[in-house]
PDB file of N, CA and C in Angstrom:
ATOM      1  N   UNK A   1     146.876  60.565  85.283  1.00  0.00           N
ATOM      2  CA  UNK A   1     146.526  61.949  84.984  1.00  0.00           C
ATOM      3  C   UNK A   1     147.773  62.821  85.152  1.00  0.00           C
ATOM      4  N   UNK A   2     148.176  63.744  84.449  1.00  0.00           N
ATOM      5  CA  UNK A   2     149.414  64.294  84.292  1.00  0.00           C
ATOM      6  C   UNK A   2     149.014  65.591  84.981  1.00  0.00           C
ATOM      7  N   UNK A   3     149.778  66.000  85.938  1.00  0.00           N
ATOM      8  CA  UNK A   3     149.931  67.352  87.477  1.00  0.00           C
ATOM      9  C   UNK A   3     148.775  68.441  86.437  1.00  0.00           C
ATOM     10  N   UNK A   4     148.965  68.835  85.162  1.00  0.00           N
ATOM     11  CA  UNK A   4     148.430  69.751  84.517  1.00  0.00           C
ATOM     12  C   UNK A   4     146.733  69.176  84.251  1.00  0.00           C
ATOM     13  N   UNK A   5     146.305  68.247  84.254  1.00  0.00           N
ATOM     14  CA  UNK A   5     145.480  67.838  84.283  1.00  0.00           C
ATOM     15  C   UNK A   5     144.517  68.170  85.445  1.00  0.00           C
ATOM     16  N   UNK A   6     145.483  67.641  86.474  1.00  0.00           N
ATOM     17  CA  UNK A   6     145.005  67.564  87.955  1.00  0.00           C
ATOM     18  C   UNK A   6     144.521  68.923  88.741  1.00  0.00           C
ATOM     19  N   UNK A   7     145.512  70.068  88.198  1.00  0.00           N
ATOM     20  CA  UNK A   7     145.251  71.490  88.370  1.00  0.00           C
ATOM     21  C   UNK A   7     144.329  71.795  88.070  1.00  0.00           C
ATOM     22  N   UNK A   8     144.037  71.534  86.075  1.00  0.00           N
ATOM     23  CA  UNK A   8     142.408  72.153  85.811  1.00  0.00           C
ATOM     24  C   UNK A   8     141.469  71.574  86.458  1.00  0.00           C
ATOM     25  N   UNK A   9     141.217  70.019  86.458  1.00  0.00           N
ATOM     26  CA  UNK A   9     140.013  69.297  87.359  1.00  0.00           C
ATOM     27  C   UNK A   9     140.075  70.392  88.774  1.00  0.00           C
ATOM     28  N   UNK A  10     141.237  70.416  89.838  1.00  0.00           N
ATOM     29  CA  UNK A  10     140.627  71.149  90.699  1.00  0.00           C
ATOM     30  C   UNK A  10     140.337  72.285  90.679  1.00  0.00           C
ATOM     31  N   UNK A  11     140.782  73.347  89.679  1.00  0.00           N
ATOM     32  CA  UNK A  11     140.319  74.582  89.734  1.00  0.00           C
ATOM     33  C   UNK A  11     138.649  74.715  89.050  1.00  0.00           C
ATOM     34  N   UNK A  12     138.476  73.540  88.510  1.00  0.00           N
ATOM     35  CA  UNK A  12     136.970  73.548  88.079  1.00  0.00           C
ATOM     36  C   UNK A  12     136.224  73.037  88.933  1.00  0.00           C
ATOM     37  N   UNK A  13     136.362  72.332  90.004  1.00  0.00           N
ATOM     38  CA  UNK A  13     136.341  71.971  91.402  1.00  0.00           C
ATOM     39  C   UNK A  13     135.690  73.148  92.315  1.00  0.00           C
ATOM     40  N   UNK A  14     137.056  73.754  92.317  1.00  0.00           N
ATOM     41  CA  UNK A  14     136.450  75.237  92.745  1.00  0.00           C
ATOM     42  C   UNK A  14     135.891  76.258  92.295  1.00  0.00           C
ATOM     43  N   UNK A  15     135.619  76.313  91.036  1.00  0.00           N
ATOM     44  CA  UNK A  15     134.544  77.501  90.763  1.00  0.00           C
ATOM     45  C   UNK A  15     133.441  76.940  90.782  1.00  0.00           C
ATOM     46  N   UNK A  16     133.254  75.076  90.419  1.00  0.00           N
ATOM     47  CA  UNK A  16     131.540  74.312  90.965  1.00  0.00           C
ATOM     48  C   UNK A  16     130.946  74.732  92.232  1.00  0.00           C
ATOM     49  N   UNK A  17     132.115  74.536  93.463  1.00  0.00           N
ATOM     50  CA  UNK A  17     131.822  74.811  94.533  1.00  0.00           C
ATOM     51  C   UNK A  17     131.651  76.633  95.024  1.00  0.00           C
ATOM     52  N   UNK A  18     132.589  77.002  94.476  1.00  0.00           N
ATOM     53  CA  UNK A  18     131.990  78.297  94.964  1.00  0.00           C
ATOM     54  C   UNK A  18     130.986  79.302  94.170  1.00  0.00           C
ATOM     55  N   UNK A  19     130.613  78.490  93.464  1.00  0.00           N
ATOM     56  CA  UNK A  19     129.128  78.940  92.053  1.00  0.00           C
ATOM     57  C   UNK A  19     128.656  78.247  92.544  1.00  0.00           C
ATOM     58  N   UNK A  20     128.425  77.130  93.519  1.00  0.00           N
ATOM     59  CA  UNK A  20     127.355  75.954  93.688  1.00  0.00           C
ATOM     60  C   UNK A  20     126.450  75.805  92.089  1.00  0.00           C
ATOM     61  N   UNK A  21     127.212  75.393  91.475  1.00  0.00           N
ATOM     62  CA  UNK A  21     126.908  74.758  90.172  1.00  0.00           C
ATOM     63  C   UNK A  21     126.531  73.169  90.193  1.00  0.00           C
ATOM     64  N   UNK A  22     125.495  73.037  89.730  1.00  0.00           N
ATOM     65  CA  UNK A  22     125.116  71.455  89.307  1.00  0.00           C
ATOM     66  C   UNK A  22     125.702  70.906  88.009  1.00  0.00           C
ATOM     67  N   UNK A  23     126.848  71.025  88.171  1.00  0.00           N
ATOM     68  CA  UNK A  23     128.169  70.353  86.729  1.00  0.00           C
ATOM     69  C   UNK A  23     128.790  69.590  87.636  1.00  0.00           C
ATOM     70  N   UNK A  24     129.820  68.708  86.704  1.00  0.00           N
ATOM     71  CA  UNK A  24     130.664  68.065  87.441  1.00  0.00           C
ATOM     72  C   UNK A  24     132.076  69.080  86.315  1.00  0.00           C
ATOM     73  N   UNK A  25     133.159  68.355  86.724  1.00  0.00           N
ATOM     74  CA  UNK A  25     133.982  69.549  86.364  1.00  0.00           C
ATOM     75  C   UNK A  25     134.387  68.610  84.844  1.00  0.00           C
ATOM     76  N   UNK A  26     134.120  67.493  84.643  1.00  0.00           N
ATOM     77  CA  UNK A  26     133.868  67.137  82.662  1.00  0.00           C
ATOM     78  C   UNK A  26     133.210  67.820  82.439  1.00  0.00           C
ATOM     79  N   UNK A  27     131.897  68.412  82.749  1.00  0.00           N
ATOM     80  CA  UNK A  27     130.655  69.402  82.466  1.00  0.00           C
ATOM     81  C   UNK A  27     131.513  71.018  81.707  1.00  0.00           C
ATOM     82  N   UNK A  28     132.452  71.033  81.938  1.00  0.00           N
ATOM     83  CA  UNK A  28     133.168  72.643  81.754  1.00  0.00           C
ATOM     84  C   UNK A  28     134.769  72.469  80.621  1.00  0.00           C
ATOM     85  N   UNK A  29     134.298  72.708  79.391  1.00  0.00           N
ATOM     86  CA  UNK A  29     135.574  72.985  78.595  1.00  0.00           C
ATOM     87  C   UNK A  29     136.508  73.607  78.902  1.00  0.00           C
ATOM     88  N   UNK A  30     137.615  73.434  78.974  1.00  0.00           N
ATOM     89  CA  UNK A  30     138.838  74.066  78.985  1.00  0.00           C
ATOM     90  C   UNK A  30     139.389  75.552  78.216  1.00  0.00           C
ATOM     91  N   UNK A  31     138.778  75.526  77.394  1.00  0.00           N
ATOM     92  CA  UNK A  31     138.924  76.580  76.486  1.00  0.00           C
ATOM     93  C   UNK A  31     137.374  77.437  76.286  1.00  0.00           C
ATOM     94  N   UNK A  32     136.696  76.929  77.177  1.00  0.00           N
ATOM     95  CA  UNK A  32     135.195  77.895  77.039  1.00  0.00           C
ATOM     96  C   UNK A  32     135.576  79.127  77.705  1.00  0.00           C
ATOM     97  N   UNK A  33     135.364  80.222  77.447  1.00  0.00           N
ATOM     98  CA  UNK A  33     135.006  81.817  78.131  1.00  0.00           C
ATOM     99  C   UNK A  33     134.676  81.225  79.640  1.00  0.00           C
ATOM    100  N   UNK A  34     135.300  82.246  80.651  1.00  0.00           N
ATOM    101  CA  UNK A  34     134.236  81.820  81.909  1.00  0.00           C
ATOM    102  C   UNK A  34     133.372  82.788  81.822  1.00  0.00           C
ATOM    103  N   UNK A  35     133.417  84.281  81.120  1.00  0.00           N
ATOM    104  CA  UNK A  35     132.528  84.866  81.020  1.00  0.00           C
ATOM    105  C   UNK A  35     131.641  84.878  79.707  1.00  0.00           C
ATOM    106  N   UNK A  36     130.935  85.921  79.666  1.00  0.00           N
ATOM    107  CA  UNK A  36     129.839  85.765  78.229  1.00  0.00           C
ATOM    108  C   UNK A  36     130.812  86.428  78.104  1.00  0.00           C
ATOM    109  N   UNK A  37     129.973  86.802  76.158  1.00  0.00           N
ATOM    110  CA  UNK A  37     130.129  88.043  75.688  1.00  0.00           C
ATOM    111  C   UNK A  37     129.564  88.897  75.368  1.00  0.00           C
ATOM    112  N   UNK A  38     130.085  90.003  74.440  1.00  0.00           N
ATOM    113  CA  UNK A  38     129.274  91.296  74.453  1.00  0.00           C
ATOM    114  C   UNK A  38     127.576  90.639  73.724  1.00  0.00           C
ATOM    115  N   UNK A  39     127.883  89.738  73.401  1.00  0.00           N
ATOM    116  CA  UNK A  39     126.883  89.617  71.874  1.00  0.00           C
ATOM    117  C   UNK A  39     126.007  88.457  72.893  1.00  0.00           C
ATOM    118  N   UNK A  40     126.458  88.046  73.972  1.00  0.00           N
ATOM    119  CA  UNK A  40     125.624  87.001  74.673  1.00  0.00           C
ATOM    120  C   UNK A  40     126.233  86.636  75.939  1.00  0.00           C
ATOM    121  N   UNK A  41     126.276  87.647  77.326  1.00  0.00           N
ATOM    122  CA  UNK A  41     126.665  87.942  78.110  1.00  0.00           C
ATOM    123  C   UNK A  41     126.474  86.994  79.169  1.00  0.00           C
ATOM    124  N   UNK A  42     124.767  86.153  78.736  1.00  0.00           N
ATOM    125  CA  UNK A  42     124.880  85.222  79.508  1.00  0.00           C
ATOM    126  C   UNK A  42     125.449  83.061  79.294  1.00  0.00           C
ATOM    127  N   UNK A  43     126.411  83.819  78.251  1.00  0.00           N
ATOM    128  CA  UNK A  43     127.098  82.411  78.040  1.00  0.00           C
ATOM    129  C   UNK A  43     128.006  82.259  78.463  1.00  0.00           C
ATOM    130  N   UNK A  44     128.804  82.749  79.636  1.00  0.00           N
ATOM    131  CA  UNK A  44     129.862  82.355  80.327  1.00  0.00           C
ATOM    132  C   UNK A  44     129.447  81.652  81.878  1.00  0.00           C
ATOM    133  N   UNK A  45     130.508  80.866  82.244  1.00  0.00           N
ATOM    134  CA  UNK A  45     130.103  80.184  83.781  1.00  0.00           C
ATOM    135  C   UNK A  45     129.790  81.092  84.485  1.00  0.00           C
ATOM    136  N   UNK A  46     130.699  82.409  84.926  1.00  0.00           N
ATOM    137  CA  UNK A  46     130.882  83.284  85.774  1.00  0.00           C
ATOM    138  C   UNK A  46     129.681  84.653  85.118  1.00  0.00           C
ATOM    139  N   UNK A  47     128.402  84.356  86.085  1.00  0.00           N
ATOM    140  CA  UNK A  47     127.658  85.870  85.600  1.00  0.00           C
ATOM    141  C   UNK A  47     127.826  86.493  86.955  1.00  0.00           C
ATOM    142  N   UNK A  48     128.600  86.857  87.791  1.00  0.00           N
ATOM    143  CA  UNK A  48     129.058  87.609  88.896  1.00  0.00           C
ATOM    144  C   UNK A  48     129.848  87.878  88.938  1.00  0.00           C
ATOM    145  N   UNK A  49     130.745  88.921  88.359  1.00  0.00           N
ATOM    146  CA  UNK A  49     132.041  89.966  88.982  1.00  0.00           C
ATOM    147  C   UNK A  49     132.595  89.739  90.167  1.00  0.00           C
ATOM    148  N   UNK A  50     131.503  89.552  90.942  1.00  0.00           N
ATOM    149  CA  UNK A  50     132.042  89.672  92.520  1.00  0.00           C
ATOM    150  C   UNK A  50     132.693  88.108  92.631  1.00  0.00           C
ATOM    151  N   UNK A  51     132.432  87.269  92.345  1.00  0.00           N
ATOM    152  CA  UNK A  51     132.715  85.732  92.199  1.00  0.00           C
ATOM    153  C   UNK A  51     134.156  85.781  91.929  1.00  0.00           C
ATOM    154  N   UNK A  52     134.464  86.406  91.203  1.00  0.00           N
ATOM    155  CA  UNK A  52     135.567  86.418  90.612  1.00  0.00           C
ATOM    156  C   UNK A  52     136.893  86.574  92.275  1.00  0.00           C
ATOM    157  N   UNK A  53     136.755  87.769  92.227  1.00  0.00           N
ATOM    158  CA  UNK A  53     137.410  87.617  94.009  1.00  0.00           C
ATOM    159  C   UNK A  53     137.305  86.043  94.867  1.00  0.00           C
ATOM    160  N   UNK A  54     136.122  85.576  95.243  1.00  0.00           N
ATOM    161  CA  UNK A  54     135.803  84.791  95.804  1.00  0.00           C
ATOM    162  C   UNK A  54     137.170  83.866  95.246  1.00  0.00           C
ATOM    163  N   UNK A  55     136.845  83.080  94.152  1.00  0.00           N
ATOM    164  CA  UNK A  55     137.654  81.920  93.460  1.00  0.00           C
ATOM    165  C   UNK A  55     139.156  82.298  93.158  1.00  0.00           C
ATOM    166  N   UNK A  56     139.126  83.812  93.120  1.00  0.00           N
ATOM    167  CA  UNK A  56     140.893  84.144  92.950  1.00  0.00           C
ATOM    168  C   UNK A  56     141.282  84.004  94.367  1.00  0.00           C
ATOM    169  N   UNK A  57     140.521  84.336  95.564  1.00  0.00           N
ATOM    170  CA  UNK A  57     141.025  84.231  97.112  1.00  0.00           C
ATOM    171  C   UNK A  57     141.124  82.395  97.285  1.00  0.00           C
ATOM    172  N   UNK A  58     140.163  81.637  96.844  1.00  0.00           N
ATOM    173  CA  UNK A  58     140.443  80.397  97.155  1.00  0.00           C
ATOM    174  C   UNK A  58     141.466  79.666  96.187  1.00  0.00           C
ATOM    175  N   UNK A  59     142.275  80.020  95.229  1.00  0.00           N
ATOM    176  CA  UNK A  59     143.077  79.604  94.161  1.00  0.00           C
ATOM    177  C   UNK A  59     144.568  79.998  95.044  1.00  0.00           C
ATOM    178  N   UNK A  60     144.126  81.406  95.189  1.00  0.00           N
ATOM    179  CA  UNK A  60     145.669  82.393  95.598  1.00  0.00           C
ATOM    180  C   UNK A  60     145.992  81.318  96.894  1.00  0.00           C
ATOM    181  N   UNK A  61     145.100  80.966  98.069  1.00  0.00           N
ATOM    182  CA  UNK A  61     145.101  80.027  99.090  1.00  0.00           C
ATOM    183  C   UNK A  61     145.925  78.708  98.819  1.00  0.00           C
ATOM    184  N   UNK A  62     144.676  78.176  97.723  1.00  0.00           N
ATOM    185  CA  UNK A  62     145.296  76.547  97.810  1.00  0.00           C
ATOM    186  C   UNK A  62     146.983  76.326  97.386  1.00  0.00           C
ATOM    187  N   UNK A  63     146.881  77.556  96.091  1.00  0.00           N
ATOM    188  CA  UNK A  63     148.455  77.354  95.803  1.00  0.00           C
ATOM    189  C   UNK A  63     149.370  78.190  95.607  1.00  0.00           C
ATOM    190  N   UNK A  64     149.303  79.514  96.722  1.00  0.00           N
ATOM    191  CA  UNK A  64     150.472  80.061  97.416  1.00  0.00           C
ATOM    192  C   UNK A  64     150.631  81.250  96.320  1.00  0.00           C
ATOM    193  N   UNK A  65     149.716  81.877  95.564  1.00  0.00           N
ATOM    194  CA  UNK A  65     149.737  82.786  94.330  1.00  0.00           C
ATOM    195  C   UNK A  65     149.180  83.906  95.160  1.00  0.00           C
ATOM    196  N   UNK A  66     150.146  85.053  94.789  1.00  0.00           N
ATOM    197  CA  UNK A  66     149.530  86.516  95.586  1.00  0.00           C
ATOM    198  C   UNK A  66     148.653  86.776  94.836  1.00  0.00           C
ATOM    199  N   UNK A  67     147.524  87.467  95.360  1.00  0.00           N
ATOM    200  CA  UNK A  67     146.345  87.738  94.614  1.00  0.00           C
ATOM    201  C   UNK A  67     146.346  88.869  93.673  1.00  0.00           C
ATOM    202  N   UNK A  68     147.368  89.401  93.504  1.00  0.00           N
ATOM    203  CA  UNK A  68     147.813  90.721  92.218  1.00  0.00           C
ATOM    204  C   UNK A  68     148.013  90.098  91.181  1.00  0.00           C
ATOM    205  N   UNK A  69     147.908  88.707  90.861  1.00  0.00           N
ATOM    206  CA  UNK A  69     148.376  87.859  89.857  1.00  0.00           C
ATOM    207  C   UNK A  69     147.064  87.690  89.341  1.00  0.00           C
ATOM    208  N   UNK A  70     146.628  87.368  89.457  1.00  0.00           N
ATOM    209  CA  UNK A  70     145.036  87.551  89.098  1.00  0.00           C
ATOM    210  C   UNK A  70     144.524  88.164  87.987  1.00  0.00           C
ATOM    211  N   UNK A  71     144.010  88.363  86.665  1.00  0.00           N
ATOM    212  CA  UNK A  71     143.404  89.381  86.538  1.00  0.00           C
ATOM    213  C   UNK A  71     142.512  89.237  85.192  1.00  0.00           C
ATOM    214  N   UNK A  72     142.121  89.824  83.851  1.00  0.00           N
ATOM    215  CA  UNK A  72     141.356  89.531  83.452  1.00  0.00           C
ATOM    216  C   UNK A  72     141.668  88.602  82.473  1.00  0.00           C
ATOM    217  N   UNK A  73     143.340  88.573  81.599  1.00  0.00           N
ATOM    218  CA  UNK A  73     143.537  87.305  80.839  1.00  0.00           C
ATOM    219  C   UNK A  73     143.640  85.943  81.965  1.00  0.00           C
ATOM    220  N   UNK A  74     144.191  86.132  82.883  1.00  0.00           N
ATOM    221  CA  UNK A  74     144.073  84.591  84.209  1.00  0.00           C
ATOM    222  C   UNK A  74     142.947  84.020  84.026  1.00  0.00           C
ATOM    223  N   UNK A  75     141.969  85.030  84.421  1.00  0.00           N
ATOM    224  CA  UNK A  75     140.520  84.676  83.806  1.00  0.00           C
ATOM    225  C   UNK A  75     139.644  84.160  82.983  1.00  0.00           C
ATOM    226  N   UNK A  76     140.351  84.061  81.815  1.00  0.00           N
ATOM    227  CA  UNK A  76     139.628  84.247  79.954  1.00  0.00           C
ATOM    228  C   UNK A  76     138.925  82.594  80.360  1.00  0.00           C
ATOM    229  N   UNK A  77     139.670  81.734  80.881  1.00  0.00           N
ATOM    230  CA  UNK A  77     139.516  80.107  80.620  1.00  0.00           C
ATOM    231  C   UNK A  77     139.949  79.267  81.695  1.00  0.00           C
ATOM    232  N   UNK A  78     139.935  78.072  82.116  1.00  0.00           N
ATOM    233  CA  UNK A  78     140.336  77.213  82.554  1.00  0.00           C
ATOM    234  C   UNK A  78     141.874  77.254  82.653  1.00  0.00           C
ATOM    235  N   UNK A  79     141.946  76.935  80.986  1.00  0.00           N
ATOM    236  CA  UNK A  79     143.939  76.629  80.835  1.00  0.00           C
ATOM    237  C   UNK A  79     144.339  78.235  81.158  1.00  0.00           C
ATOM    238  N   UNK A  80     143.608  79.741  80.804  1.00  0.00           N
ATOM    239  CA  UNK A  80     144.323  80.325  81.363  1.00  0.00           C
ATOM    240  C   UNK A  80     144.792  80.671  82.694  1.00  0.00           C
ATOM    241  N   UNK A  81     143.991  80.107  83.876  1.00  0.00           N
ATOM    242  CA  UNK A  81     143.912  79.896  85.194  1.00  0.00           C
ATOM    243  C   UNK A  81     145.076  78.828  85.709  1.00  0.00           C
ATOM    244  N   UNK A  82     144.917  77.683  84.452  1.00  0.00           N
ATOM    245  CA  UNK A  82     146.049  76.497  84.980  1.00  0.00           C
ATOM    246  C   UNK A  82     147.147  76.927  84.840  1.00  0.00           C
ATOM    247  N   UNK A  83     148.138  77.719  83.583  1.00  0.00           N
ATOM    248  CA  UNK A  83     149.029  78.231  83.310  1.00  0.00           C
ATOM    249  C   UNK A  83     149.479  79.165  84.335  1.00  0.00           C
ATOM    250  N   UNK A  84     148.695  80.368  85.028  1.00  0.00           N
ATOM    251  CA  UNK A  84     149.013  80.961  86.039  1.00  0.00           C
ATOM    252  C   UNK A  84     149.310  79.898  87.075  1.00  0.00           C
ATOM    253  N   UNK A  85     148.336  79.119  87.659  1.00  0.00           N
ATOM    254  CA  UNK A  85     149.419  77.952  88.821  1.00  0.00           C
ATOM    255  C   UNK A  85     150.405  77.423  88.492  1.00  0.00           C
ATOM    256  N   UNK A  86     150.531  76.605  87.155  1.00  0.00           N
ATOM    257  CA  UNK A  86     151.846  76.233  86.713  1.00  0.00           C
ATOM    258  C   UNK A  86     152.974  77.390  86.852  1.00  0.00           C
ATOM    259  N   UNK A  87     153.091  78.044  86.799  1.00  0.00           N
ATOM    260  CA  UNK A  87     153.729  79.409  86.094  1.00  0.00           C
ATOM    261  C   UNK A  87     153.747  80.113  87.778  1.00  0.00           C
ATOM    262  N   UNK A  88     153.046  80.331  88.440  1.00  0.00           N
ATOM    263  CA  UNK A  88     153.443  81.311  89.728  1.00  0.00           C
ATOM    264  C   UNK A  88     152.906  80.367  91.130  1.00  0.00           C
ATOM    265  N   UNK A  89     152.140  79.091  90.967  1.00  0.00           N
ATOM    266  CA  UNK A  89     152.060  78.501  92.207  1.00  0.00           C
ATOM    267  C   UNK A  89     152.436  77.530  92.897  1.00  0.00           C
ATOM    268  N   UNK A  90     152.401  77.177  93.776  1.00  0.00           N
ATOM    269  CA  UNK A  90     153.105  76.376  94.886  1.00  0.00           C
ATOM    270  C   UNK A  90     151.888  75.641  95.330  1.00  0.00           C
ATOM    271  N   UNK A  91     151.974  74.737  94.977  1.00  0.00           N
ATOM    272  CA  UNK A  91     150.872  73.782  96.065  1.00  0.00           C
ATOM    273  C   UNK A  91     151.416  73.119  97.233  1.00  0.00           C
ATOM    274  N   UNK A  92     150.045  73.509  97.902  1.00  0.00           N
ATOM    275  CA  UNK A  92     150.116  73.118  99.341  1.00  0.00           C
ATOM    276  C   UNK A  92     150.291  71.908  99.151  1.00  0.00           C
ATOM    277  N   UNK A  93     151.199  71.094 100.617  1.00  0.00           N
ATOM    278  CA  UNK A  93     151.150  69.561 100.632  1.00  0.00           C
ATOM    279  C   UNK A  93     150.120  69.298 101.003  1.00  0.00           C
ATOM    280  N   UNK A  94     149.315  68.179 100.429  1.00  0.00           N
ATOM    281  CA  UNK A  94     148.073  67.745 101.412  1.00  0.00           C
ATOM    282  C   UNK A  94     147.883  66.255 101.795  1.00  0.00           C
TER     283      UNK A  94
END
């Protein structure tokens, strides 16, 4: 599995766990919306605003990203979430 791989699996990891979602993280496209849209609001993973904090505080954590980095394109997707770690984070050794 190539490091970019490994990033999205865990960041889909963590929005299962902190959505307590019954998916596994194959269950979640890479390029799907995490939110709806205007036209069908409830087709995105994320129907909580407030969630959003939650998973940017446990992301900014695991891999060393200040949480001002964050924001609504980081958001749009998966790969746009992975690109921000590639691009501004540091992973912890574990």
């Amino acid at each position: 599995m190539k490091e970019t791989d490994v990033i999205k699996r865990e960041i889909k990891e963590i929005i299962i766990d902190v959505l307590k979602l019954d998916l596994t993280p194959e269950d979640i496209d890479n390029e799907k919306s995490l939110f709806g849209s205007e036209e069908d609001p409830d087709s995105g993973i994320i129907q909580d605003s407030l969630v959003v904090l939650e998973i940017a505080t446990v992301l900014s954590e695991k891999y060393n990203i200040d949480p001002s980095e964050f924001n609504e394109q980081t958001f749009m997707n998966i790969n746009s979430l992975a690109d921000l770690v590639i691009e501004k984070g540091n992973k912890e050794e574990q």
